[in-house]
Protein backbone atom coordinates (compact mmCIF):
# COMPACT_ATOMS: atom_id res chain seq x y z
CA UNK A 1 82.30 96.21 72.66
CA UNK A 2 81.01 100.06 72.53
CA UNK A 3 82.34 102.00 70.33
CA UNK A 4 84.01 104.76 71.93
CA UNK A 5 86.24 101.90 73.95
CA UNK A 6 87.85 98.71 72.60
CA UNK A 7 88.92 96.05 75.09
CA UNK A 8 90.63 92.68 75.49
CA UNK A 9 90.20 90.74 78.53
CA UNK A 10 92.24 87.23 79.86
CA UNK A 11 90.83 85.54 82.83
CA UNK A 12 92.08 82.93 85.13
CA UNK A 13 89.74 81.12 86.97
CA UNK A 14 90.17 79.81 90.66
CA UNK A 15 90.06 76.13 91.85
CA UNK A 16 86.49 75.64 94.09
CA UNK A 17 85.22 73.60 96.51
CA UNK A 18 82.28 71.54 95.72
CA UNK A 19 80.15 70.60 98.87
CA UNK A 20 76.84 68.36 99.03
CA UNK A 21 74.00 69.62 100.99
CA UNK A 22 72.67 66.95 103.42
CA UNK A 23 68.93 66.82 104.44
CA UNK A 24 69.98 65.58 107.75
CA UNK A 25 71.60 69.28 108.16
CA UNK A 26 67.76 70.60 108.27
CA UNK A 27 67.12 68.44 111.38
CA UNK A 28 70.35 68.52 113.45
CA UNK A 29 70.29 71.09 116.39
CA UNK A 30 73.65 71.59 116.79
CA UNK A 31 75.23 74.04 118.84
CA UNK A 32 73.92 76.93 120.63
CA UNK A 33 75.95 80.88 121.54
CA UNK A 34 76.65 81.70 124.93
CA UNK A 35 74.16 82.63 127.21
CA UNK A 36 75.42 85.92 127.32
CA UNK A 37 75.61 86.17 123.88
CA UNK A 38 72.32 88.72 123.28
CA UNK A 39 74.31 91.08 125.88
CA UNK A 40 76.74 91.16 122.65
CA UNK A 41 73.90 90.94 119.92
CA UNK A 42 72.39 93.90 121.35
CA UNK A 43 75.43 95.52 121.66
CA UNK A 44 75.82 95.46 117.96
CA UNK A 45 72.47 96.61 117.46
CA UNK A 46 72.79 99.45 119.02
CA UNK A 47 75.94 100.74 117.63
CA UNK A 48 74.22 100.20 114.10
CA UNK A 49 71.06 101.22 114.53
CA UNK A 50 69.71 102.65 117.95
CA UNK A 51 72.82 105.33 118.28
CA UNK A 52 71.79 107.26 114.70
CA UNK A 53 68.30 107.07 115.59
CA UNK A 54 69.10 108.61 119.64
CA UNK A 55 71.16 111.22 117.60
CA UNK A 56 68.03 111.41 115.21
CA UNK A 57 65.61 111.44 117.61
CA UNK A 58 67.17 114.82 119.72
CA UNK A 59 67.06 116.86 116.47
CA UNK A 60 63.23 116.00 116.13
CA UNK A 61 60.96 118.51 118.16
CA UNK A 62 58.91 115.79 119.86
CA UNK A 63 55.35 114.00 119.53
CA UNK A 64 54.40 111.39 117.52
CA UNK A 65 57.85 111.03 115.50
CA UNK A 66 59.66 110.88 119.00
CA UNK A 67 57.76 107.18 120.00
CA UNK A 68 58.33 106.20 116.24
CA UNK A 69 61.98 106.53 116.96
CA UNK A 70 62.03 104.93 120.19
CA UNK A 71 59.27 101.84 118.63
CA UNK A 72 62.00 101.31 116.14
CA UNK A 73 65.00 101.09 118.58
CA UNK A 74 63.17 99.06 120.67
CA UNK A 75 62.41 96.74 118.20
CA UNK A 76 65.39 96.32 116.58
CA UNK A 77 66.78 95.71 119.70
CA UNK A 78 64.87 92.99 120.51
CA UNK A 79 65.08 91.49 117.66
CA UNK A 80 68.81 91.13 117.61
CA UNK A 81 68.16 89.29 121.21
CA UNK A 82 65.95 86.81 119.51
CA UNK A 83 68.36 85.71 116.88
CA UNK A 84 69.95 84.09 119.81
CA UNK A 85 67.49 81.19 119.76
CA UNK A 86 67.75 80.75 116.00
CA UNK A 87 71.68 80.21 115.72
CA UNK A 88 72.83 77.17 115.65
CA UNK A 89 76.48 75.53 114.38
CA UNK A 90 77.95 71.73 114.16
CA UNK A 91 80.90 70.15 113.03
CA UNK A 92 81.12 67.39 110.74
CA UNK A 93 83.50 65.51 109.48
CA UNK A 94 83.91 67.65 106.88
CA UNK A 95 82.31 71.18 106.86
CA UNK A 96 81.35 73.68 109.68
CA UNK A 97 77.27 74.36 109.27
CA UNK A 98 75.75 77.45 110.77
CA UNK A 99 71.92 77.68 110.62
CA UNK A 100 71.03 81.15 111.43
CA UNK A 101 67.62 83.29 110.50
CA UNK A 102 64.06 84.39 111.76
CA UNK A 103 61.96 84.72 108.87
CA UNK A 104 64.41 83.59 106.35
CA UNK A 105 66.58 80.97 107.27
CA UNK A 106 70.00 80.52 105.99
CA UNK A 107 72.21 77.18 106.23
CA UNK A 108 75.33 77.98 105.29
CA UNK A 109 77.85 75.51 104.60
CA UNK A 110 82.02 75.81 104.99
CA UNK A 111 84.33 72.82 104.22
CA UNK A 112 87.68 73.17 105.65
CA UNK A 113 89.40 73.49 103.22
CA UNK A 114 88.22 76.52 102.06
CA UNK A 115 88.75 78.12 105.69
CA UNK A 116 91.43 80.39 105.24
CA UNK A 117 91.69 82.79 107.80
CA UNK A 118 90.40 82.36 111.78
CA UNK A 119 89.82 85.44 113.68
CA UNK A 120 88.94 86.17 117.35
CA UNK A 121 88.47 89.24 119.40
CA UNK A 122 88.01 89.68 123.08
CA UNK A 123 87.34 93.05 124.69
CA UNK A 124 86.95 93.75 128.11
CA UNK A 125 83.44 92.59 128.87
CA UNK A 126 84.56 89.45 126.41
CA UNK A 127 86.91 88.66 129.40
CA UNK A 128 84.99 89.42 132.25
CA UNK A 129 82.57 86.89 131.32
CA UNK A 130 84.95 84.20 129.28
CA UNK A 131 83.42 84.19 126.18
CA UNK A 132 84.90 84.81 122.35
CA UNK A 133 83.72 86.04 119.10
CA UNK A 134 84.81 84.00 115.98
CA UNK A 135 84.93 85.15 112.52
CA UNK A 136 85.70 82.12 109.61
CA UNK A 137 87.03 83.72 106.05
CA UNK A 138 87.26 81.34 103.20
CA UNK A 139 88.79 82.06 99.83
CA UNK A 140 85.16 83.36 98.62
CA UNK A 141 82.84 86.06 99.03
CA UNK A 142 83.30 89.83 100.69
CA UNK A 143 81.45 89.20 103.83
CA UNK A 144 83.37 86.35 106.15
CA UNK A 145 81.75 82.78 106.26
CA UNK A 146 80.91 82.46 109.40
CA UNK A 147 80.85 85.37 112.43
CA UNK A 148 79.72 83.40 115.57
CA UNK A 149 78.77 85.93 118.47
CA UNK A 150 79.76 84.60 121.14
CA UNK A 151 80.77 81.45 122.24
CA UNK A 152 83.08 79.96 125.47
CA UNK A 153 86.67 80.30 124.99
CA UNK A 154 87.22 77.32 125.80
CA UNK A 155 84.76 76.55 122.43
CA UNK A 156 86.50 79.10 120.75
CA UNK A 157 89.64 77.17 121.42
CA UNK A 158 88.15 73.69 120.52
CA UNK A 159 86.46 74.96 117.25
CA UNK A 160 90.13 76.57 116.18
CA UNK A 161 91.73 73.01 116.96
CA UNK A 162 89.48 70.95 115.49
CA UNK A 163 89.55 72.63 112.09
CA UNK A 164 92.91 73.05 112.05
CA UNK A 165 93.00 69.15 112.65
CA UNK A 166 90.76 68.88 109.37
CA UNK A 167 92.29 71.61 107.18
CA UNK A 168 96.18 71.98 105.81
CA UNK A 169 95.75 75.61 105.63
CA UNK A 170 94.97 76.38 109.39
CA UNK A 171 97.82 76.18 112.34
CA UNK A 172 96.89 74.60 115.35
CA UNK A 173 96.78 77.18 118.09
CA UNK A 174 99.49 76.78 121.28
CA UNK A 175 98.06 75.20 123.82
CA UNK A 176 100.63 76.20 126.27
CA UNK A 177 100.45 78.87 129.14
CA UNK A 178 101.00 82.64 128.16
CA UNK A 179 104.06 83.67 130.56
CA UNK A 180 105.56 87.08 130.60
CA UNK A 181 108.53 85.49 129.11
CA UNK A 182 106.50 83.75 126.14
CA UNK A 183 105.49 87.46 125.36
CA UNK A 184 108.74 88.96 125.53
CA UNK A 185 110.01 86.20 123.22
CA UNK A 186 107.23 86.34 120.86
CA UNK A 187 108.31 90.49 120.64
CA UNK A 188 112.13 89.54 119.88
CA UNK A 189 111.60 86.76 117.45
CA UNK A 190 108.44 88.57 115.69
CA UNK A 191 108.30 89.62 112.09
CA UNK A 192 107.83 93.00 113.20
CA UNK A 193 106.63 94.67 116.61
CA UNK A 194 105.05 98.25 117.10
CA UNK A 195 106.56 99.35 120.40
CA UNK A 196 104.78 102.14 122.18
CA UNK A 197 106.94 105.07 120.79
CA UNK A 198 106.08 103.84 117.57
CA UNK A 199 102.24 103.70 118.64
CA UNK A 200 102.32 107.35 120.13
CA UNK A 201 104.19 108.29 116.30
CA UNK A 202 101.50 106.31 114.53
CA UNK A 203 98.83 108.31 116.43
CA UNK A 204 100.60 111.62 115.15
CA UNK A 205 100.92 110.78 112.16
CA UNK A 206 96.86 109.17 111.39
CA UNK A 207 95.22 112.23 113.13
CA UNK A 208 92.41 109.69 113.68
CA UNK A 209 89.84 111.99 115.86
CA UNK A 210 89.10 114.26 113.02
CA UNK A 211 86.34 112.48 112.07
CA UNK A 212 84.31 111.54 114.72
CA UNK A 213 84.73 115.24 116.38
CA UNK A 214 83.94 116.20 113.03
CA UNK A 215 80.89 114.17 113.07
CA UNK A 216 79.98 115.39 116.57
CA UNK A 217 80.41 119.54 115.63
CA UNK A 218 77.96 118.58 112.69
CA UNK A 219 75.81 116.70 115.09
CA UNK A 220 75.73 119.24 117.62
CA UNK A 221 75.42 122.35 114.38
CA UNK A 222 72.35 120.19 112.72
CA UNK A 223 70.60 120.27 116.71
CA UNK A 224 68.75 123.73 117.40
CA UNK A 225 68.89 123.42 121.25
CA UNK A 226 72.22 121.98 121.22
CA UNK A 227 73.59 124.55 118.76
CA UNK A 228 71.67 127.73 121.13
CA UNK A 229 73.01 125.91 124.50
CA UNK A 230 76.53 125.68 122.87
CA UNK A 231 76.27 129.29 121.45
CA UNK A 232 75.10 130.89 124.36
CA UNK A 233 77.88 128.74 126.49
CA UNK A 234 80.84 130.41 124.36
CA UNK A 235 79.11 133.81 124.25
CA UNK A 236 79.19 133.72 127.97
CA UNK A 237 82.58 131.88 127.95
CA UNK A 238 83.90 134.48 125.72
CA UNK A 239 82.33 137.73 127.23
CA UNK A 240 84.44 137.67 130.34
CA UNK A 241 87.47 138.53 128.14
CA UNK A 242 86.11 141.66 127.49
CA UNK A 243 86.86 140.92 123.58
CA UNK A 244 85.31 144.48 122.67
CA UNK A 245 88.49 145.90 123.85
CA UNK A 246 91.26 143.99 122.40
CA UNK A 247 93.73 144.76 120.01
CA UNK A 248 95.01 142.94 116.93
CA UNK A 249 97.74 141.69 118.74
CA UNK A 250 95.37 140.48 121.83
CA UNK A 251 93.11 138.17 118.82
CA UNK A 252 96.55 136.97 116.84
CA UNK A 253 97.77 135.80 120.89
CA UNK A 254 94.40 134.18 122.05
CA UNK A 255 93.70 133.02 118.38
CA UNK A 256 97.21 131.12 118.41
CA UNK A 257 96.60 129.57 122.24
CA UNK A 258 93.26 128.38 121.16
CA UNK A 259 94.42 127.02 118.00
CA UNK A 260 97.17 125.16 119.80
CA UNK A 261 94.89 123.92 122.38
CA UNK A 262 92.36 122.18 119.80
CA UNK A 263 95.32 120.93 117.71
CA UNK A 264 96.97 119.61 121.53
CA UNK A 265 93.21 117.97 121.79
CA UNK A 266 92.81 116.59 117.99
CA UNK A 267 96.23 114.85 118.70
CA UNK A 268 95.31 113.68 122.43
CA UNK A 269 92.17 111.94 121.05
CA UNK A 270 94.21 110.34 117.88
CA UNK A 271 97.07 108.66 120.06
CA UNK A 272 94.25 106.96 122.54
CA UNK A 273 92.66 105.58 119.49
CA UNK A 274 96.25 104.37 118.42
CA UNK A 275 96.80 102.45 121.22
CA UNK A 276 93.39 100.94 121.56
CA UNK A 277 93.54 99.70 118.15
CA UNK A 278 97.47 98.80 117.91
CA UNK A 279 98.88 98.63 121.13
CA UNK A 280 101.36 95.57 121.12
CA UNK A 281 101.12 94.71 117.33
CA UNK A 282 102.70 91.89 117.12
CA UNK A 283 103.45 89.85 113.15
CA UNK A 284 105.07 86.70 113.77
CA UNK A 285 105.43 84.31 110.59
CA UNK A 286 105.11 80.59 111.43
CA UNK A 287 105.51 78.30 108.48
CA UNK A 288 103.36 79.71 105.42
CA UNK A 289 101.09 81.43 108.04
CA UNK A 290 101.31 85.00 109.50
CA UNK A 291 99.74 85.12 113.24
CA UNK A 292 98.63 88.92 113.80
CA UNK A 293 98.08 89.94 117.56
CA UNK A 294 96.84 93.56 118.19
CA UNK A 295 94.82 96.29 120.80
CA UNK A 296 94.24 97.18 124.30
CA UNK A 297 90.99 97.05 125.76
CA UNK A 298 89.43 94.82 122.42
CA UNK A 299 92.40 91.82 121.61
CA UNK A 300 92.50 90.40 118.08
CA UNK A 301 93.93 88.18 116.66
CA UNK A 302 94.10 86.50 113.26
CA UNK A 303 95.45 84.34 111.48
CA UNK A 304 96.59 84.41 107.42
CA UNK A 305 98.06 82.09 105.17
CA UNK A 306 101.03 83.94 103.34
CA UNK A 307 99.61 82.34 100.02
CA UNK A 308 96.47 84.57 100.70
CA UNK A 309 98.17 87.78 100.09
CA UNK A 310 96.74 88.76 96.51
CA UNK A 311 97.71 92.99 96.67
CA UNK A 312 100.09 94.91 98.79
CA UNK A 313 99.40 98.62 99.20
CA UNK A 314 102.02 100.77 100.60
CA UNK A 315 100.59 104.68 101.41
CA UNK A 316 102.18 107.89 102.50
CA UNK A 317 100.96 111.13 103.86
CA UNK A 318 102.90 114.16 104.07
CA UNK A 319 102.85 113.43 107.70
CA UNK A 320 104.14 110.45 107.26
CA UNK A 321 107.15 111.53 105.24
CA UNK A 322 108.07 114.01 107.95
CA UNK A 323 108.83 110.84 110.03
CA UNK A 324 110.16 108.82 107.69
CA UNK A 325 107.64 106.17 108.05
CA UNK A 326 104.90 104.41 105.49
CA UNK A 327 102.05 102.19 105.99
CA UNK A 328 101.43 98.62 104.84
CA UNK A 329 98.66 96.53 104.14
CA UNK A 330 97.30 94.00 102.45
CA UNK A 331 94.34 92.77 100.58
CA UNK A 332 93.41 88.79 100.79
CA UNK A 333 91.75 86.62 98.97
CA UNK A 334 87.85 86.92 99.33
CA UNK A 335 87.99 90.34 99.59
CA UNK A 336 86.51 90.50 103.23
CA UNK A 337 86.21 94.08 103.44
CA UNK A 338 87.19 96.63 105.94
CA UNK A 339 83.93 97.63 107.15
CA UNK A 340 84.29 94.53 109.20
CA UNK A 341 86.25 95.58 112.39
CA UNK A 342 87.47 91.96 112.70
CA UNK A 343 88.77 91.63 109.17
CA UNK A 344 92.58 91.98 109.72
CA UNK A 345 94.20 94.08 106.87
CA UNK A 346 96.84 95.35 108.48
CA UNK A 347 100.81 94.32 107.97
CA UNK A 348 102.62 97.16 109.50
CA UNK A 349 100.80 100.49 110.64
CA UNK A 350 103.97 102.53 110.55
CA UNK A 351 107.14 101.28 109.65
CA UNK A 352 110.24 103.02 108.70
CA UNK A 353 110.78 103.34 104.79
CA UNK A 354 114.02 102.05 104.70
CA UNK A 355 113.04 98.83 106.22
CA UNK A 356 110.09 98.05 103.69
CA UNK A 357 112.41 96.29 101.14
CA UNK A 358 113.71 93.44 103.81
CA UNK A 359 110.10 93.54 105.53
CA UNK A 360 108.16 92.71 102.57
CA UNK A 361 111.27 90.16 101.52
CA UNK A 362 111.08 87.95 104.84
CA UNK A 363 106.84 87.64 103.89
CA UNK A 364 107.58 86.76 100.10
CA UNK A 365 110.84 85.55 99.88
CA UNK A 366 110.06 84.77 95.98
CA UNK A 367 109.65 88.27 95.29
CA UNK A 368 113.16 90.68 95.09
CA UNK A 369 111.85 93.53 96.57
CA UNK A 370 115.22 95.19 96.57
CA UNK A 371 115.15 95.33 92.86
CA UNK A 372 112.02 97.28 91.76
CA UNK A 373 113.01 99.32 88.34
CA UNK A 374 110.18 102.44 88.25
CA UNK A 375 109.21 103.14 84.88
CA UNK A 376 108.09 106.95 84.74
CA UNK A 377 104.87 107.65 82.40
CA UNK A 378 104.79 109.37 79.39
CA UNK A 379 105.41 113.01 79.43
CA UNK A 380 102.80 113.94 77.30
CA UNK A 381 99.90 112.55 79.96
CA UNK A 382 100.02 115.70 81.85
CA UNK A 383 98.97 117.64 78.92
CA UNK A 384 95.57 115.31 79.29
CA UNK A 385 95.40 115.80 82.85
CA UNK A 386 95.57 119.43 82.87
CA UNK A 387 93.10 119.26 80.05
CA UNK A 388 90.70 117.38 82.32
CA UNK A 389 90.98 118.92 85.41
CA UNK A 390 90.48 122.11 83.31
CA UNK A 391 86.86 120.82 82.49
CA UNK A 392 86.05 120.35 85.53
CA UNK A 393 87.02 123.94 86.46
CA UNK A 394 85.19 125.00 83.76
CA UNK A 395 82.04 123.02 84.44
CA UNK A 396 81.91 123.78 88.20
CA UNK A 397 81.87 127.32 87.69
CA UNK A 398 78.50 126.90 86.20
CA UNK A 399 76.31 126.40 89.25
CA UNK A 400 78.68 128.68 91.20
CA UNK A 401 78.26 131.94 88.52
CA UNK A 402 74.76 130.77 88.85
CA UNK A 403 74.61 131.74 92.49
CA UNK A 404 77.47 134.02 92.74
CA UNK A 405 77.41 135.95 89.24
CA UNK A 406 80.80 137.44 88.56
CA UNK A 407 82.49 136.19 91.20
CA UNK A 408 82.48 132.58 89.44
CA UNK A 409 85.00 134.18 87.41
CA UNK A 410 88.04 133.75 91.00
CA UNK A 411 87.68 130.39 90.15
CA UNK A 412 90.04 131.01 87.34
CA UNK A 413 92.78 132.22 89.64
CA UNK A 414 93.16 128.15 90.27
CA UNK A 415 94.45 127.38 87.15
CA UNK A 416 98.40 127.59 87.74
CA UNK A 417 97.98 125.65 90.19
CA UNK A 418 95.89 123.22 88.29
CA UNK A 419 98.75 122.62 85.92
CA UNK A 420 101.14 122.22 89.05
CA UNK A 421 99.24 119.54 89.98
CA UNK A 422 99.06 117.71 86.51
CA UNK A 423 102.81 118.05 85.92
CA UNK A 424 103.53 116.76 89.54
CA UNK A 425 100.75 113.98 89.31
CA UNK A 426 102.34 112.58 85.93
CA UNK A 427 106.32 113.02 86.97
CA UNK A 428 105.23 111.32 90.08
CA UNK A 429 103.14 108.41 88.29
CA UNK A 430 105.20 105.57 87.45
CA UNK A 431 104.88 101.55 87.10
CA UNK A 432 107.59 98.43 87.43
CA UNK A 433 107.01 95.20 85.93
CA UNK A 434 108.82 92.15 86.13
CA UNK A 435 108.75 88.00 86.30
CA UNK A 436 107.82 88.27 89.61
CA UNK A 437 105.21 91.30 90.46
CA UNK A 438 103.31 94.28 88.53
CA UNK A 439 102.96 97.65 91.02
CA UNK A 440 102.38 101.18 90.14
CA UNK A 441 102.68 104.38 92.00
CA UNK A 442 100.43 107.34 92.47
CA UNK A 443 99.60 110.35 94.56
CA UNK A 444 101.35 113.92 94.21
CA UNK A 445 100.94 114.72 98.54
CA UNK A 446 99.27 111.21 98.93
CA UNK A 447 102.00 108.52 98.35
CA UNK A 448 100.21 105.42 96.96
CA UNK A 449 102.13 102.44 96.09
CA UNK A 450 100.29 98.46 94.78
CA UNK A 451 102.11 95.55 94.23
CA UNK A 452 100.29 92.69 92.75
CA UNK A 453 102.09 89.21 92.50
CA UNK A 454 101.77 87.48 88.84
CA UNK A 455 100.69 84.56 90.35
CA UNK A 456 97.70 86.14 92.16
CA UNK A 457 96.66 87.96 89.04
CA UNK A 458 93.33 86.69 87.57
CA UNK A 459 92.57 89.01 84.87
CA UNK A 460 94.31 91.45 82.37
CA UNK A 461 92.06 93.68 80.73
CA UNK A 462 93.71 96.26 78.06
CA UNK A 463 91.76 99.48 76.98
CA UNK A 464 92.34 102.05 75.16
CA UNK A 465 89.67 104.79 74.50
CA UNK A 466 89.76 107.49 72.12
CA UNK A 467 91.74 109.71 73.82
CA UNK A 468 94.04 107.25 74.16
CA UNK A 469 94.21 106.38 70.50
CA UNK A 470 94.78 110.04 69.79
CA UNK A 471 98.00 110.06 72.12
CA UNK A 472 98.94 106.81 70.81
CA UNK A 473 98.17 105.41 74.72
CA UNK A 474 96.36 102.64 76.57
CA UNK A 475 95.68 101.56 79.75
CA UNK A 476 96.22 98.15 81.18
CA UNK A 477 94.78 97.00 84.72
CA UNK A 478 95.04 93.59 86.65
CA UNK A 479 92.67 91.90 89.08
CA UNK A 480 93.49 89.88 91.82
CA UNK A 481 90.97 87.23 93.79
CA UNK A 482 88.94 88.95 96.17
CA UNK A 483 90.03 92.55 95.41
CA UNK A 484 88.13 95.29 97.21
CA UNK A 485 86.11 97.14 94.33
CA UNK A 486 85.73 100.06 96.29
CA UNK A 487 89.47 100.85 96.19
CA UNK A 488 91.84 101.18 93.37
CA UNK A 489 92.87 98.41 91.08
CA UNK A 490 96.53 98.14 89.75
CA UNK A 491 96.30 99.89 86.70
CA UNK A 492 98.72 101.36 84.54
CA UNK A 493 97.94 104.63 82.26
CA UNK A 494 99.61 107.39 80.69
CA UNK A 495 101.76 105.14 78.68
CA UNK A 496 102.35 104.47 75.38
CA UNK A 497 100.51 101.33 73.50
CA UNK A 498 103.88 100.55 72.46
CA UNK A 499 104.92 100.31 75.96
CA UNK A 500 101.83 98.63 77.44
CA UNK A 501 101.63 95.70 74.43
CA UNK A 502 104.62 93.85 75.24
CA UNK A 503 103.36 93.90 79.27
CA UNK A 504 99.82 93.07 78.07
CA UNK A 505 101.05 89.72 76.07
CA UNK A 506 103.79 88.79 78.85
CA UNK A 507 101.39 88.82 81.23
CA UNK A 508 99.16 86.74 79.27
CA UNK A 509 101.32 84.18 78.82
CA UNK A 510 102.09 83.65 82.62
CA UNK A 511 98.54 84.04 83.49
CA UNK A 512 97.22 81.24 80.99
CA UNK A 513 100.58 78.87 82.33
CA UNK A 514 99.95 79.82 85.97
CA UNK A 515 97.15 77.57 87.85
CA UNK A 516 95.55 79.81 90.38
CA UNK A 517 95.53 77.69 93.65
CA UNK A 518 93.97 79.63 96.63
């Protein structure tokens, strides 16, 4: 324990799986990808690696550094063809075994059991030549299992039965012909449905394209000739308005069109990307499963076991409020992150706010969603927050008086607004506790709402630093199985020790009584 922070920390571990490793596994062949399946691996090469090194490679000015580019493109590019020969999978009786690796080999092991989640995605080319990608999730880990690129459908199919066959957790996939009809039932009797007017609000509301065009205009501003041909373009562009001669009010009118146009563009480019990515979102709950269906051109679906669900987030944008609408998701256990486009994380992309309570209530029936108490923070916290963001005020206008003398000294002009934002941040931060959940709230424009189930948490760690102990405060934050470190835990602060205490020990209790069972 250091000395500027004391700490306390109850842990609940997870049941495992224990699997033995059989030397037979080194010798059996197994199964094999598709034939097609380097088309896909060096697909996937090239959106990780050859595309940055094109887009490095026309900002270089040529020679030697040019064919270093293109030798490494090339290269990785054929070596993402030859993995083909070196991946194998079999079934046992068991486990699913996937032997995979050049150099250094890998033979990976899944009993299934431990399979939680099956995912497969088919995009247009997947179609055209009848072939699936898998993905396998267990209960373990941050990267999933098993990611078999590609195999038949009809493989696909067979590999999804036969482990359901084997495993409690996994629901056997229906066999029986897609109709229109089936569709249009599956849409009336699902959990909940995005219908295309609430796909076109969705891409509104995300704004999506701002970052890739904002990662082309820094592409195109980092390349000389591209930057000059572009320049030159709009100087040409521009010179047959005759803009020497114009008036205030002729800038403020072609200022406003061209404004409108980009922001008519920006939102353009945002709905397509809606509906390629949620177009006929479909959440149907069968049993203690939830079957997700979702996209365009590039289908997914995926499969979750309800029991899986260790955090729900709930976020907000000002956008977002304008409509009325918030969006859900969830975190699982095993923590397979985002980055992966097949991990499925989503449980409603926009949904109206007044229908979260009964939404969230038909997935966790245990839970009483409709009663959540908010508890607001103590008052005093946004004396500390104005304090800190005050520091940091303070300490950036170091560098910038360092480069801008005197003028460092605007930077003060921020601080009303600095202590806006600390009184709104703390009146807005609030937590709710009861037998059945722990959640807190954040965000003064950003809406940011976690709910962690008491049965999913795993541990409770209390802290309380010195500044705490000066205010009489502490902080108090929950883990759940497979949470994403990169975003933020549940965690409660601003509040007094007095308050947090009584949480710390309840929590305790049900924690050590609980049996974590994923």
């Amino acid at each position: 324990m250091s000395q500027s922070e004391s700490k306390n920390t109850v842990s609940q571990k997870p049941e495992t799986v224990k699997s033995g490793l059989k030397k037979s596994d080194l010798k059996t062949k197994g199964y094999r990808l598709a034939r097609v399946s380097p088309i896909f691996l060096f697909i996937e090469a090239a959106k990780k690696s050859i595309f940055p090194l094109v887009a490095t490679y026309f900002g270089t000015s040529g020679g030697l550094q040019d064919r270093i580019f293109i030798g490494i493109a090339v290269f990785a590019s054929l070596f993402s063809i030859v993995q083909y020969w070196f991946f194998h999978y079999w079934l046992e009786e068991d486990r699913l075994v996937v032997k995979s690796g050049i150099v250094f080999k890998s033979l990976r092991q899944v009993p299934y059991e431990r399979i939680q989640n099956i995912t497969s995605e088919r995009n247009v080319l997947h179609k055209l030549l009848n072939v699936t990608t898998l993905q396998l999730e267990s209960a373990s880990g941050q990267t999933p299992e098993a990611l078999i690129r590609v195999i038949s459908t009809e493989q696909a199919e067979y590999i999804h039965r036969f482990i359901a066959d084997k495993s409690s957790h996994i629901q056997q996939p229906d066999g029986d012909e897609i109709t229109d009809e089936t569709v249009l039932s599956d849409e009336q009797n699902a959990l909940f449905y995005m219908s295309p007017q609430q796909v076109l609000r969705r891409g509104l509301i995300s704004l999506k394209a701002l970052l890739p065009l904002g990662i082309l205009f820094s592409f195109l501003f980092q390349n000389v000739a591209l930057r000059e041909q572009s320049m030159a373009f709009l100087t040409q562009f521009i010179g047959g308005f005759h803009m020497e001669m114009w008036g205030w009010q002729t800038w403020a009118l072609y200022g406003s069109l061209w404004f409108i146009a980009g922001v008519i563009v920006l939102l353009i480019i945002s709905i397509a990307f809606a509906f390629l990515q949620f177009y006929d979102f479909t959440l149907n709950k069968k049993g203690e499963r939830l079957h997700i269906t979702t996209g365009l051109l590039t289908n997914r679906q995926a499969t979750v076991p309800i029991k899986r669900i260790q955090l729900i987030r709930i976020s907000q944008s000002p956008l977002h409020r304008l409509f009325g609408q918030v969006t859900i998701k969830m975190e699982t256990a095993g923590g397979v992150t985002e980055n992966n486009a097949m991990s499925m994380h989503w449980l409603a992309p926009l949904i109206p706010k007044s229908q979260v309570a009964d939404f969230l209530s038909q997935i966790q029936s245990e839970v009483d969603w409709q009663a959540i108490n908010w508890q607001p923070v103590a008052a005093k916290g946004k004396r500390r927050m104005f304090k800190k963001t005050l520091l940091v005020l303070l300490l950036a206008m170091v560098p910038v008086a360092y480069f801008f003398s005197w003028k460092a000294l605007l930077l003060l002009l921020l601080i009303p607004y600095l202590y806006w934002y600390s009184v709104r941040y703390v009146k807005a931060a609030a937590y709710t506790h009861n037998k059945q959940l722990l959640g807190t709230r954040l965000g003064v424009f950003f809406h940011h709402f976690q709910f962690a189930t008491i049965n999913k948490i795993q541990n409770i760690t209390w802290q309380q630093s010195p500044f705490d102990r000066r205010y009489g405060m502490a902080r108090l934050m929950v883990d759940t199985a497979g949470s994403n470190q990169m975003a933020q835990p549940v965690r409660l602060f601003y509040v007094y020790d007095s308050d947090i205490k009584p949480i710390y020990q309840t929590l305790t209790k049900q924690v050590a009584d609980s049996r974590f069972v994923w």
